[in-house]
Protein backbone atom coordinates (compact mmCIF):
# COMPACT_ATOMS: atom_id res chain seq x y z
CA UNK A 1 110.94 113.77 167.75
CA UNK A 2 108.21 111.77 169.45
CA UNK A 3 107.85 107.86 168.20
CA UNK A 4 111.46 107.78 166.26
CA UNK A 5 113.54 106.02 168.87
CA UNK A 6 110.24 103.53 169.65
CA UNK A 7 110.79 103.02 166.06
CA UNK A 8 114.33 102.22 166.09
CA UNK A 9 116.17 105.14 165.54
CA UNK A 10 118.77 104.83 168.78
CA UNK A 11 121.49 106.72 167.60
CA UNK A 12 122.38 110.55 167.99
CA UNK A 13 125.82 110.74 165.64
CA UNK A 14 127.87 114.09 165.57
CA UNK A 15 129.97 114.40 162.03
CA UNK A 16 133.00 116.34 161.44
CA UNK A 17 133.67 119.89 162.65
CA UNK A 18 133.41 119.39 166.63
CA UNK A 19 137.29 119.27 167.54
CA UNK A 20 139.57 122.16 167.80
CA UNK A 21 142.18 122.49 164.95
CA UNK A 22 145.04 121.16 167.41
CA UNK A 23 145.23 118.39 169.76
CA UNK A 24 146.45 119.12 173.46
CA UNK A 25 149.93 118.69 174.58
CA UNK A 26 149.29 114.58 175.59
CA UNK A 27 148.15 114.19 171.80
CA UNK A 28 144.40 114.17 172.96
CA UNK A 29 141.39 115.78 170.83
CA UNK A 30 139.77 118.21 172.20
CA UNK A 31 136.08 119.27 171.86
CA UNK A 32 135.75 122.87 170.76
CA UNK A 33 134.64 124.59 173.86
CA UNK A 34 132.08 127.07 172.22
CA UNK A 35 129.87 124.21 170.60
CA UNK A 36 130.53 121.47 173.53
CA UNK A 37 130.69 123.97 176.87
CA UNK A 38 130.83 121.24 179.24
CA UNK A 39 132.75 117.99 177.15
CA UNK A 40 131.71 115.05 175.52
CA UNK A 41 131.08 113.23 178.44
CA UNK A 42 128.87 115.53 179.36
CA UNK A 43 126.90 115.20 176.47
CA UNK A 44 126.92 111.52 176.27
CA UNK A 45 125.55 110.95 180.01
CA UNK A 46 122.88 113.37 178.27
CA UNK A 47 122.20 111.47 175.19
CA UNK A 48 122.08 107.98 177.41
CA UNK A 49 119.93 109.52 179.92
CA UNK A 50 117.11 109.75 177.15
CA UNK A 51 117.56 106.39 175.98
CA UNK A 52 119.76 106.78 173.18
CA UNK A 53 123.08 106.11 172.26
CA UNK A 54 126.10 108.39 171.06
CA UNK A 55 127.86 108.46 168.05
CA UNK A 56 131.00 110.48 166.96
CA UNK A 57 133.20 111.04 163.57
CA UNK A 58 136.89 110.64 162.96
CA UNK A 59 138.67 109.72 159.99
CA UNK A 60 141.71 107.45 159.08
CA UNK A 61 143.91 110.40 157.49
CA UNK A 62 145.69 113.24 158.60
CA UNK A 63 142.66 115.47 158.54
CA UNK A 64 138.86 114.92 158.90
CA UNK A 65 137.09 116.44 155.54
CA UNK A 66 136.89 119.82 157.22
CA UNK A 67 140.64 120.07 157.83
CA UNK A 68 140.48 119.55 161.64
CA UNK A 69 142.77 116.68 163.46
CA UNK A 70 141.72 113.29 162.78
CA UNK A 71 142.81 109.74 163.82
CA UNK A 72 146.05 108.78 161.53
CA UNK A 73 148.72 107.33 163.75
CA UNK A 74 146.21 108.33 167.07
CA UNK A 75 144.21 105.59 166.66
CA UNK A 76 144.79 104.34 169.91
CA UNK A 77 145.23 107.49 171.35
CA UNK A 78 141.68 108.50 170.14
CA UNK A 79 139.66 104.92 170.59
CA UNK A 80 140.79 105.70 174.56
CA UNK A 81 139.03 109.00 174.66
CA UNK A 82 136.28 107.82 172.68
CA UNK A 83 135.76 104.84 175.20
CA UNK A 84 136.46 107.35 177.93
CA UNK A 85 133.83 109.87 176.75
CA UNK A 86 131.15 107.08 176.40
CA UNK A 87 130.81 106.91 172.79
CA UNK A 88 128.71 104.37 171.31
CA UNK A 89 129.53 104.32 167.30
CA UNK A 90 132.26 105.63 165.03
CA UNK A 91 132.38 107.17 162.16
CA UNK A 92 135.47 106.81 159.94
CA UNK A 93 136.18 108.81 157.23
CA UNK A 94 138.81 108.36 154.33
CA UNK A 95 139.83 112.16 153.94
CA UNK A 96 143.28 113.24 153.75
CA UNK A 97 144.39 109.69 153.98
CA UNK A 98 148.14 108.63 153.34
CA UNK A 99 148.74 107.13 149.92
CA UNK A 100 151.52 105.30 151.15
CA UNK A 101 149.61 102.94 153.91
CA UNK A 102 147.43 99.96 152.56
CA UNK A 103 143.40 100.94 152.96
CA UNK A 104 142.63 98.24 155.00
CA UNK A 105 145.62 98.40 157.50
CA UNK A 106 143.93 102.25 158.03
CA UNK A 107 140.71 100.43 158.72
CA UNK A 108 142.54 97.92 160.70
CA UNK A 109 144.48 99.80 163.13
CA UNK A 110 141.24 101.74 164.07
CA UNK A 111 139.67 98.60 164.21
CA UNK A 112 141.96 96.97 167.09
CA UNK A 113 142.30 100.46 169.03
CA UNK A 114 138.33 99.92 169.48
CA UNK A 115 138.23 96.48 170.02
CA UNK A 116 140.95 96.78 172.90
CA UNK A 117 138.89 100.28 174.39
CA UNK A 118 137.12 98.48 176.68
CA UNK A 119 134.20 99.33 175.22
CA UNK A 120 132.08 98.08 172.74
CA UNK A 121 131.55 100.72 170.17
CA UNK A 122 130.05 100.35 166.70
CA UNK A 123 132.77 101.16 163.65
CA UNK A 124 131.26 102.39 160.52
CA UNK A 125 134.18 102.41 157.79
CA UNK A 126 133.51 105.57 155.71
CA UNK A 127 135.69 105.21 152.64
CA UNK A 128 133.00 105.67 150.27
CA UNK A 129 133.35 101.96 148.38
CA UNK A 130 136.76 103.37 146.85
CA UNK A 131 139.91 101.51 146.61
CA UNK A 132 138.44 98.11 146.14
CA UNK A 133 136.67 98.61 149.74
CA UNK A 134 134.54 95.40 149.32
CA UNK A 135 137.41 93.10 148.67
CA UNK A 136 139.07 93.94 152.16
CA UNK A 137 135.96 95.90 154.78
CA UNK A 138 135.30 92.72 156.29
CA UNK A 139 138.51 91.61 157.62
CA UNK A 140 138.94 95.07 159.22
CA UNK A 141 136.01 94.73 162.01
CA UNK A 142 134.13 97.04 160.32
CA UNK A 143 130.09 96.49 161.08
CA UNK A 144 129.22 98.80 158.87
CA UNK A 145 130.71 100.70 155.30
CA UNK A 146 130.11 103.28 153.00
CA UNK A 147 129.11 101.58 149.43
CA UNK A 148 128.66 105.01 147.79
CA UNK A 149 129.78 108.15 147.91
CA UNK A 150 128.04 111.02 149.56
CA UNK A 151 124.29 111.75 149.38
CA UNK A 152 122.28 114.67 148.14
CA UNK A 153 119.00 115.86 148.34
CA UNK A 154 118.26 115.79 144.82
CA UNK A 155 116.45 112.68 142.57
CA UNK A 156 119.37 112.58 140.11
CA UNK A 157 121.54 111.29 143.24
CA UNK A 158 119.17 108.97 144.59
CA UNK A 159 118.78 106.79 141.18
CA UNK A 160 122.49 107.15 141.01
CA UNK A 161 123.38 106.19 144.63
CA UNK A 162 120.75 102.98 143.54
CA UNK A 163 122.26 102.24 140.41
CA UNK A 164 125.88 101.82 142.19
CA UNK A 165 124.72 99.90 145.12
CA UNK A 166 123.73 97.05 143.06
CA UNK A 167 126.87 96.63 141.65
CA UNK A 168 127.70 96.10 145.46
CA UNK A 169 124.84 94.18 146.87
CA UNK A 170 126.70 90.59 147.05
CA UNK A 171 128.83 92.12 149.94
CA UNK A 172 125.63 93.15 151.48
CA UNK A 173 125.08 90.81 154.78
CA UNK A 174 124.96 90.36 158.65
CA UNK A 175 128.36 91.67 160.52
CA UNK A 176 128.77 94.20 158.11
CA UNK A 177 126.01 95.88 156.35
CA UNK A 178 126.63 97.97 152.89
CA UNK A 179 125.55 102.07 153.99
CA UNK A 180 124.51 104.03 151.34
CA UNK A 181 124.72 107.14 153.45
CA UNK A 182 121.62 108.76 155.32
CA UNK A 183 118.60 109.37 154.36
CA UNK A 184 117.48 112.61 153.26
CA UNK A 185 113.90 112.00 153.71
CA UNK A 186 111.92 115.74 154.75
CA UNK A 187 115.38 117.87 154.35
CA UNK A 188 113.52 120.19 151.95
CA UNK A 189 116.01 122.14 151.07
CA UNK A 190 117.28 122.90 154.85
CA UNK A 191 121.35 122.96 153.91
CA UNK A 192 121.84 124.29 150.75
CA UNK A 193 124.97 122.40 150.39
CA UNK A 194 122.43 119.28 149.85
CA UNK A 195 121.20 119.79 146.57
CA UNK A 196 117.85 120.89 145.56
CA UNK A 197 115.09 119.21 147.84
CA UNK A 198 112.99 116.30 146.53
CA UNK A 199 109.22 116.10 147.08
CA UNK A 200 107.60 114.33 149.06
CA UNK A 201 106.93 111.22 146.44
CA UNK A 202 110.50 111.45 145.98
CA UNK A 203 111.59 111.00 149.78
CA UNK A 204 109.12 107.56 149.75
CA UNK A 205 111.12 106.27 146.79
CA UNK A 206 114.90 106.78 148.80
CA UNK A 207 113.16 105.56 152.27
CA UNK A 208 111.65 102.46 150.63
CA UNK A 209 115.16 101.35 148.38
CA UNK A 210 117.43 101.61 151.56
CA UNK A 211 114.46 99.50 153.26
CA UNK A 212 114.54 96.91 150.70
CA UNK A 213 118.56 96.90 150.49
CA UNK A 214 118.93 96.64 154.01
CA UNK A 215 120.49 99.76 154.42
CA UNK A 216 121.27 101.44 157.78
CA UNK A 217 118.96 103.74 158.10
CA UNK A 218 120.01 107.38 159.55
CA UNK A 219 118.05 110.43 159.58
CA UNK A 220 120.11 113.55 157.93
CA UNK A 221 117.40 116.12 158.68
CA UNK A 222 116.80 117.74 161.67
CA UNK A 223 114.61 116.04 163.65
CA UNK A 224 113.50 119.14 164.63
CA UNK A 225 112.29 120.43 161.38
CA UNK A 226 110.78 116.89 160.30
CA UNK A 227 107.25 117.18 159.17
CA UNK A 228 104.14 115.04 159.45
CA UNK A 229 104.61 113.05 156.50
CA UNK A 230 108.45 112.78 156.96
CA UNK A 231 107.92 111.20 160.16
CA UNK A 232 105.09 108.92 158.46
CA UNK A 233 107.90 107.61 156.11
CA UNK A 234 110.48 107.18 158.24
CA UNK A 235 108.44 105.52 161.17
CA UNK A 236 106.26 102.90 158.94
CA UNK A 237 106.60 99.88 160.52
CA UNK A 238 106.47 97.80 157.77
CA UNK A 239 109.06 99.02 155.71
CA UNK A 240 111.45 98.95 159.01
CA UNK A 241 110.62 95.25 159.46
CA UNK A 242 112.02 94.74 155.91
CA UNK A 243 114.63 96.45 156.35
CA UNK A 244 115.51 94.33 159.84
CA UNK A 245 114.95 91.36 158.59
CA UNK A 246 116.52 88.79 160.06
CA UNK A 247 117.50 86.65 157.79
CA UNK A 248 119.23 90.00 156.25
CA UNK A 249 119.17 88.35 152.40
CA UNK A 250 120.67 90.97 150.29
CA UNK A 251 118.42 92.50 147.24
CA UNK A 252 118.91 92.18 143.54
CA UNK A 253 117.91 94.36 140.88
CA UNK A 254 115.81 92.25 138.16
CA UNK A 255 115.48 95.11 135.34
CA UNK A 256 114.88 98.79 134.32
CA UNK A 257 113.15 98.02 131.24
CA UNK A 258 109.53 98.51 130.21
CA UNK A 259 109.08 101.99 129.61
CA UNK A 260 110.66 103.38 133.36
CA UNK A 261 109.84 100.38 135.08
CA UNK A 262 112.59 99.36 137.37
CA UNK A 263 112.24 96.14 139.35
CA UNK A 264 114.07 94.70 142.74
CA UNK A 265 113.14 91.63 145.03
CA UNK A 266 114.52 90.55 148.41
CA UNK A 267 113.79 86.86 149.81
CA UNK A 268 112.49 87.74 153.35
CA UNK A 269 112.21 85.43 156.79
CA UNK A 270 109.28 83.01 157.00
CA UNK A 271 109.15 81.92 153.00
CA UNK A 272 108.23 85.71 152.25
CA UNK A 273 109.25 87.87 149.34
CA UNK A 274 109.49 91.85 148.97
CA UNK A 275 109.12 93.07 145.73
CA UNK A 276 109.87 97.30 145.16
CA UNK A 277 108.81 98.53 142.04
CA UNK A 278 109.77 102.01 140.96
CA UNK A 279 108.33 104.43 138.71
CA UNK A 280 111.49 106.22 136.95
CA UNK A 281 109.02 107.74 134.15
CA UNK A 282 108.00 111.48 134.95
CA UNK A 283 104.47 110.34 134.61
CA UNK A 284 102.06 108.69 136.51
CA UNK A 285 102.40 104.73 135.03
CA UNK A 286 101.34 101.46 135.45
CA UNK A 287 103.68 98.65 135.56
CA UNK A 288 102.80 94.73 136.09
CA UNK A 289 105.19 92.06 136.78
CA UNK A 290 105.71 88.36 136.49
CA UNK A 291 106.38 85.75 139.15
CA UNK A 292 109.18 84.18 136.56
CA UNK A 293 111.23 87.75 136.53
CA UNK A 294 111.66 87.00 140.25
CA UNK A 295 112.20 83.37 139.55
CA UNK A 296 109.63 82.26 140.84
CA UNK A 297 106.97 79.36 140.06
CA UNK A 298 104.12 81.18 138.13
CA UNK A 299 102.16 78.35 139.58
CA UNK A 300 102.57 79.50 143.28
CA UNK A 301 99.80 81.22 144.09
CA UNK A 302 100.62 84.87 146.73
CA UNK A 303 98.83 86.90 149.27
CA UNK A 304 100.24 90.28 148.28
CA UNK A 305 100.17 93.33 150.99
CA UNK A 306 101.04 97.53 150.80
CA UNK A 307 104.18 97.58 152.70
CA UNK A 308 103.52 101.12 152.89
CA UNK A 309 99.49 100.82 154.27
CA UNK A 310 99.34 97.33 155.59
CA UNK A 311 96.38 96.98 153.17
CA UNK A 312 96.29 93.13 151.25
CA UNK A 313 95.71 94.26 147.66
CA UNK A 314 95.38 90.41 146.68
CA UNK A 315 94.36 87.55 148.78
CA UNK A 316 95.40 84.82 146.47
CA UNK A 317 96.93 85.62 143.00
CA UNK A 318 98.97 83.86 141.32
CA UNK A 319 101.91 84.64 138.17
CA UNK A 320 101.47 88.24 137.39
CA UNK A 321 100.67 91.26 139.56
CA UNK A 322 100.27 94.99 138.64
CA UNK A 323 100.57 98.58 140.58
CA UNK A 324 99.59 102.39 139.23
CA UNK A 325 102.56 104.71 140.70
CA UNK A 326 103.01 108.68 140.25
CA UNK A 327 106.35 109.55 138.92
CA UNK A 328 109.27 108.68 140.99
CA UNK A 329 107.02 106.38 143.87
CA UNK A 330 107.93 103.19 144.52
CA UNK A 331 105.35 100.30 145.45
CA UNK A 332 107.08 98.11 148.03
CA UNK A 333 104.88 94.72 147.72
CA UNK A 334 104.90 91.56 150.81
CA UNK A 335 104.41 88.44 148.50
CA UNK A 336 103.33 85.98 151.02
CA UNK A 337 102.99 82.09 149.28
CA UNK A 338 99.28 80.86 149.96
CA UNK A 339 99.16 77.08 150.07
């Protein structure tokens, strides 16, 4: 859709199910003809042509999770064609895997077949945080890896995909960001498989925590299909400069207490702050907060801005702050120190 890749979004990423069941007789993959008439080269001299850059899915087991051929002991065999076809990103899944071979030497050996492809393409370890993932991702290459497990459009699964990513968060960092899987922001319901569709309230609340987090950020709905205020979220450019931050600090949960109230900072670039407070209640609530739960100097007085409107809600305030939210929104707040 018009405006997402001036926004950022650069990456078109097919998932499982676009291989045959069985390789060719050299050992190759092979596209399924009926989906991919004319190759994946083809398609990625497409997907550059518009600016963009292409993304495909393998995983480091015997199968992909559909049951079609994936990349266990054809790692290098597979990083050529990938290189060869022009692809731009990798996605590794941890289906089917062998028990008997180490995690990270799976992650590894897919790692080095890349690296020595002649082609620089990004490797996004999907192994959903299992198997002690954070003690070992970043020795494998990876620049990216699942911290959760799988996604669903539902509310129950976004406070629970929240509530495990801050056990993860001091992995969190540059070279090799945590991925709580893509967004489901405007799916409404489009694959049943998904879960039951948020509203709209709902799809600000999982936009604005991967912001904060410094989550990669990938649409799951059709682009297609987005609506107006789908597109709204996902292209504010305030919550996208948070979530690029350079200086790429991770966030930290300060509490869920006080009645719903559940309260995260980030330390941004140029002596800034983000603050993301989120109404868990099913009501419409008000919630204040205090400079010290963020440790900060009550003394230190803050410009505070909307992240969400641009609008400054306080020009100079200093030690407490308070927001109004409808149930399940989250106010994502730019604490600026006025001197």
């Amino acid at each position: 859709r018009e405006g997402l890749l001036d926004a950022g979004y650069e990456y078109v990423v097919i998932d499982d199910i676009w291989a045959l069941k069985e390789r060719d007789k050299a050992g190759r993959l092979v596209p399924d003809p009926e989906k991919f008439p004319h190759g994946m080269k083809y398609l990625s001299d497409y997907i550059h042509s518009k600016g963009l850059k292409f993304g495909m899915y393998s995983s480091a087991g015997y199968q992909t999770c559909a049951g079609y051929p994936a990349s266990f002991e054809y790692e290098w065999t597979d990083a050529a064609s990938f290189a060869e076809w022009g692809v731009d990103y990798l996605k590794y899944d941890y289906c089917y895997h062998p028990t008997n071979v180490r995690p990270d030497i799976l992650y590894k050996r897919m790692a080095l077949a890349l690296a020595n492809s002649g082609r620089d393409i990004v490797f996004s370890a999907c192994s959903w945080g299992v198997d002690n993932t954070r003690q070992w991702i970043k020795e494998t290459g990876a620049h990216l890896w699942r911290s959760t497990g799988d996604i669903y459009d539902g509310w129950p699964n976004i406070k629970m995909l929240a509530h495990k990513e801050m056990q993860e968060m001091e992995y969190n960092g540059c070279g090799c960001f945590n991925d709580m899987d893509m967004l489901v922001v405007g799916m409404h319901e489009q694959n049943d498989w998904m879960g039951p569709g948020m509203t709209d309230i709902e799809y600000r609340t999982n936009f604005a925590i991967w912001c904060v987090v410094a989550a990669p950020l990938l649409i799951g709905a059709d682009p297609n299909h987005l609506d107006s205020v789908a597109l709204d979220i996902l292209k504010n450019p305030r919550l996208i400069a948070i979530n690029q931050d350079p200086l790429a600090m991770p966030a930290h949960r300060v509490s869920t207490e006080d009645h719903g109230r559940e309260l995260w900072v980030r330390q941004l670039s140029d002596f800034r702050w983000v603050s993301a407070i989120i109404n868990r209640a099913h009501e419409k609530r008000e919630y204040s907060y205090k400079w010290e739960e963020l440790d900060l100097s009550p003394a230190v007085p803050m410009k505070i801005t909307d992240a969400w409107t641009g609008e400054i809600l306080a020009e100079k305030v200093c030690g407490e702050f308070a927001v109004s939210l409808e149930a399940h929104d989250t106010a994502v707040l730019i604490m600026t120190p006025v001197l």
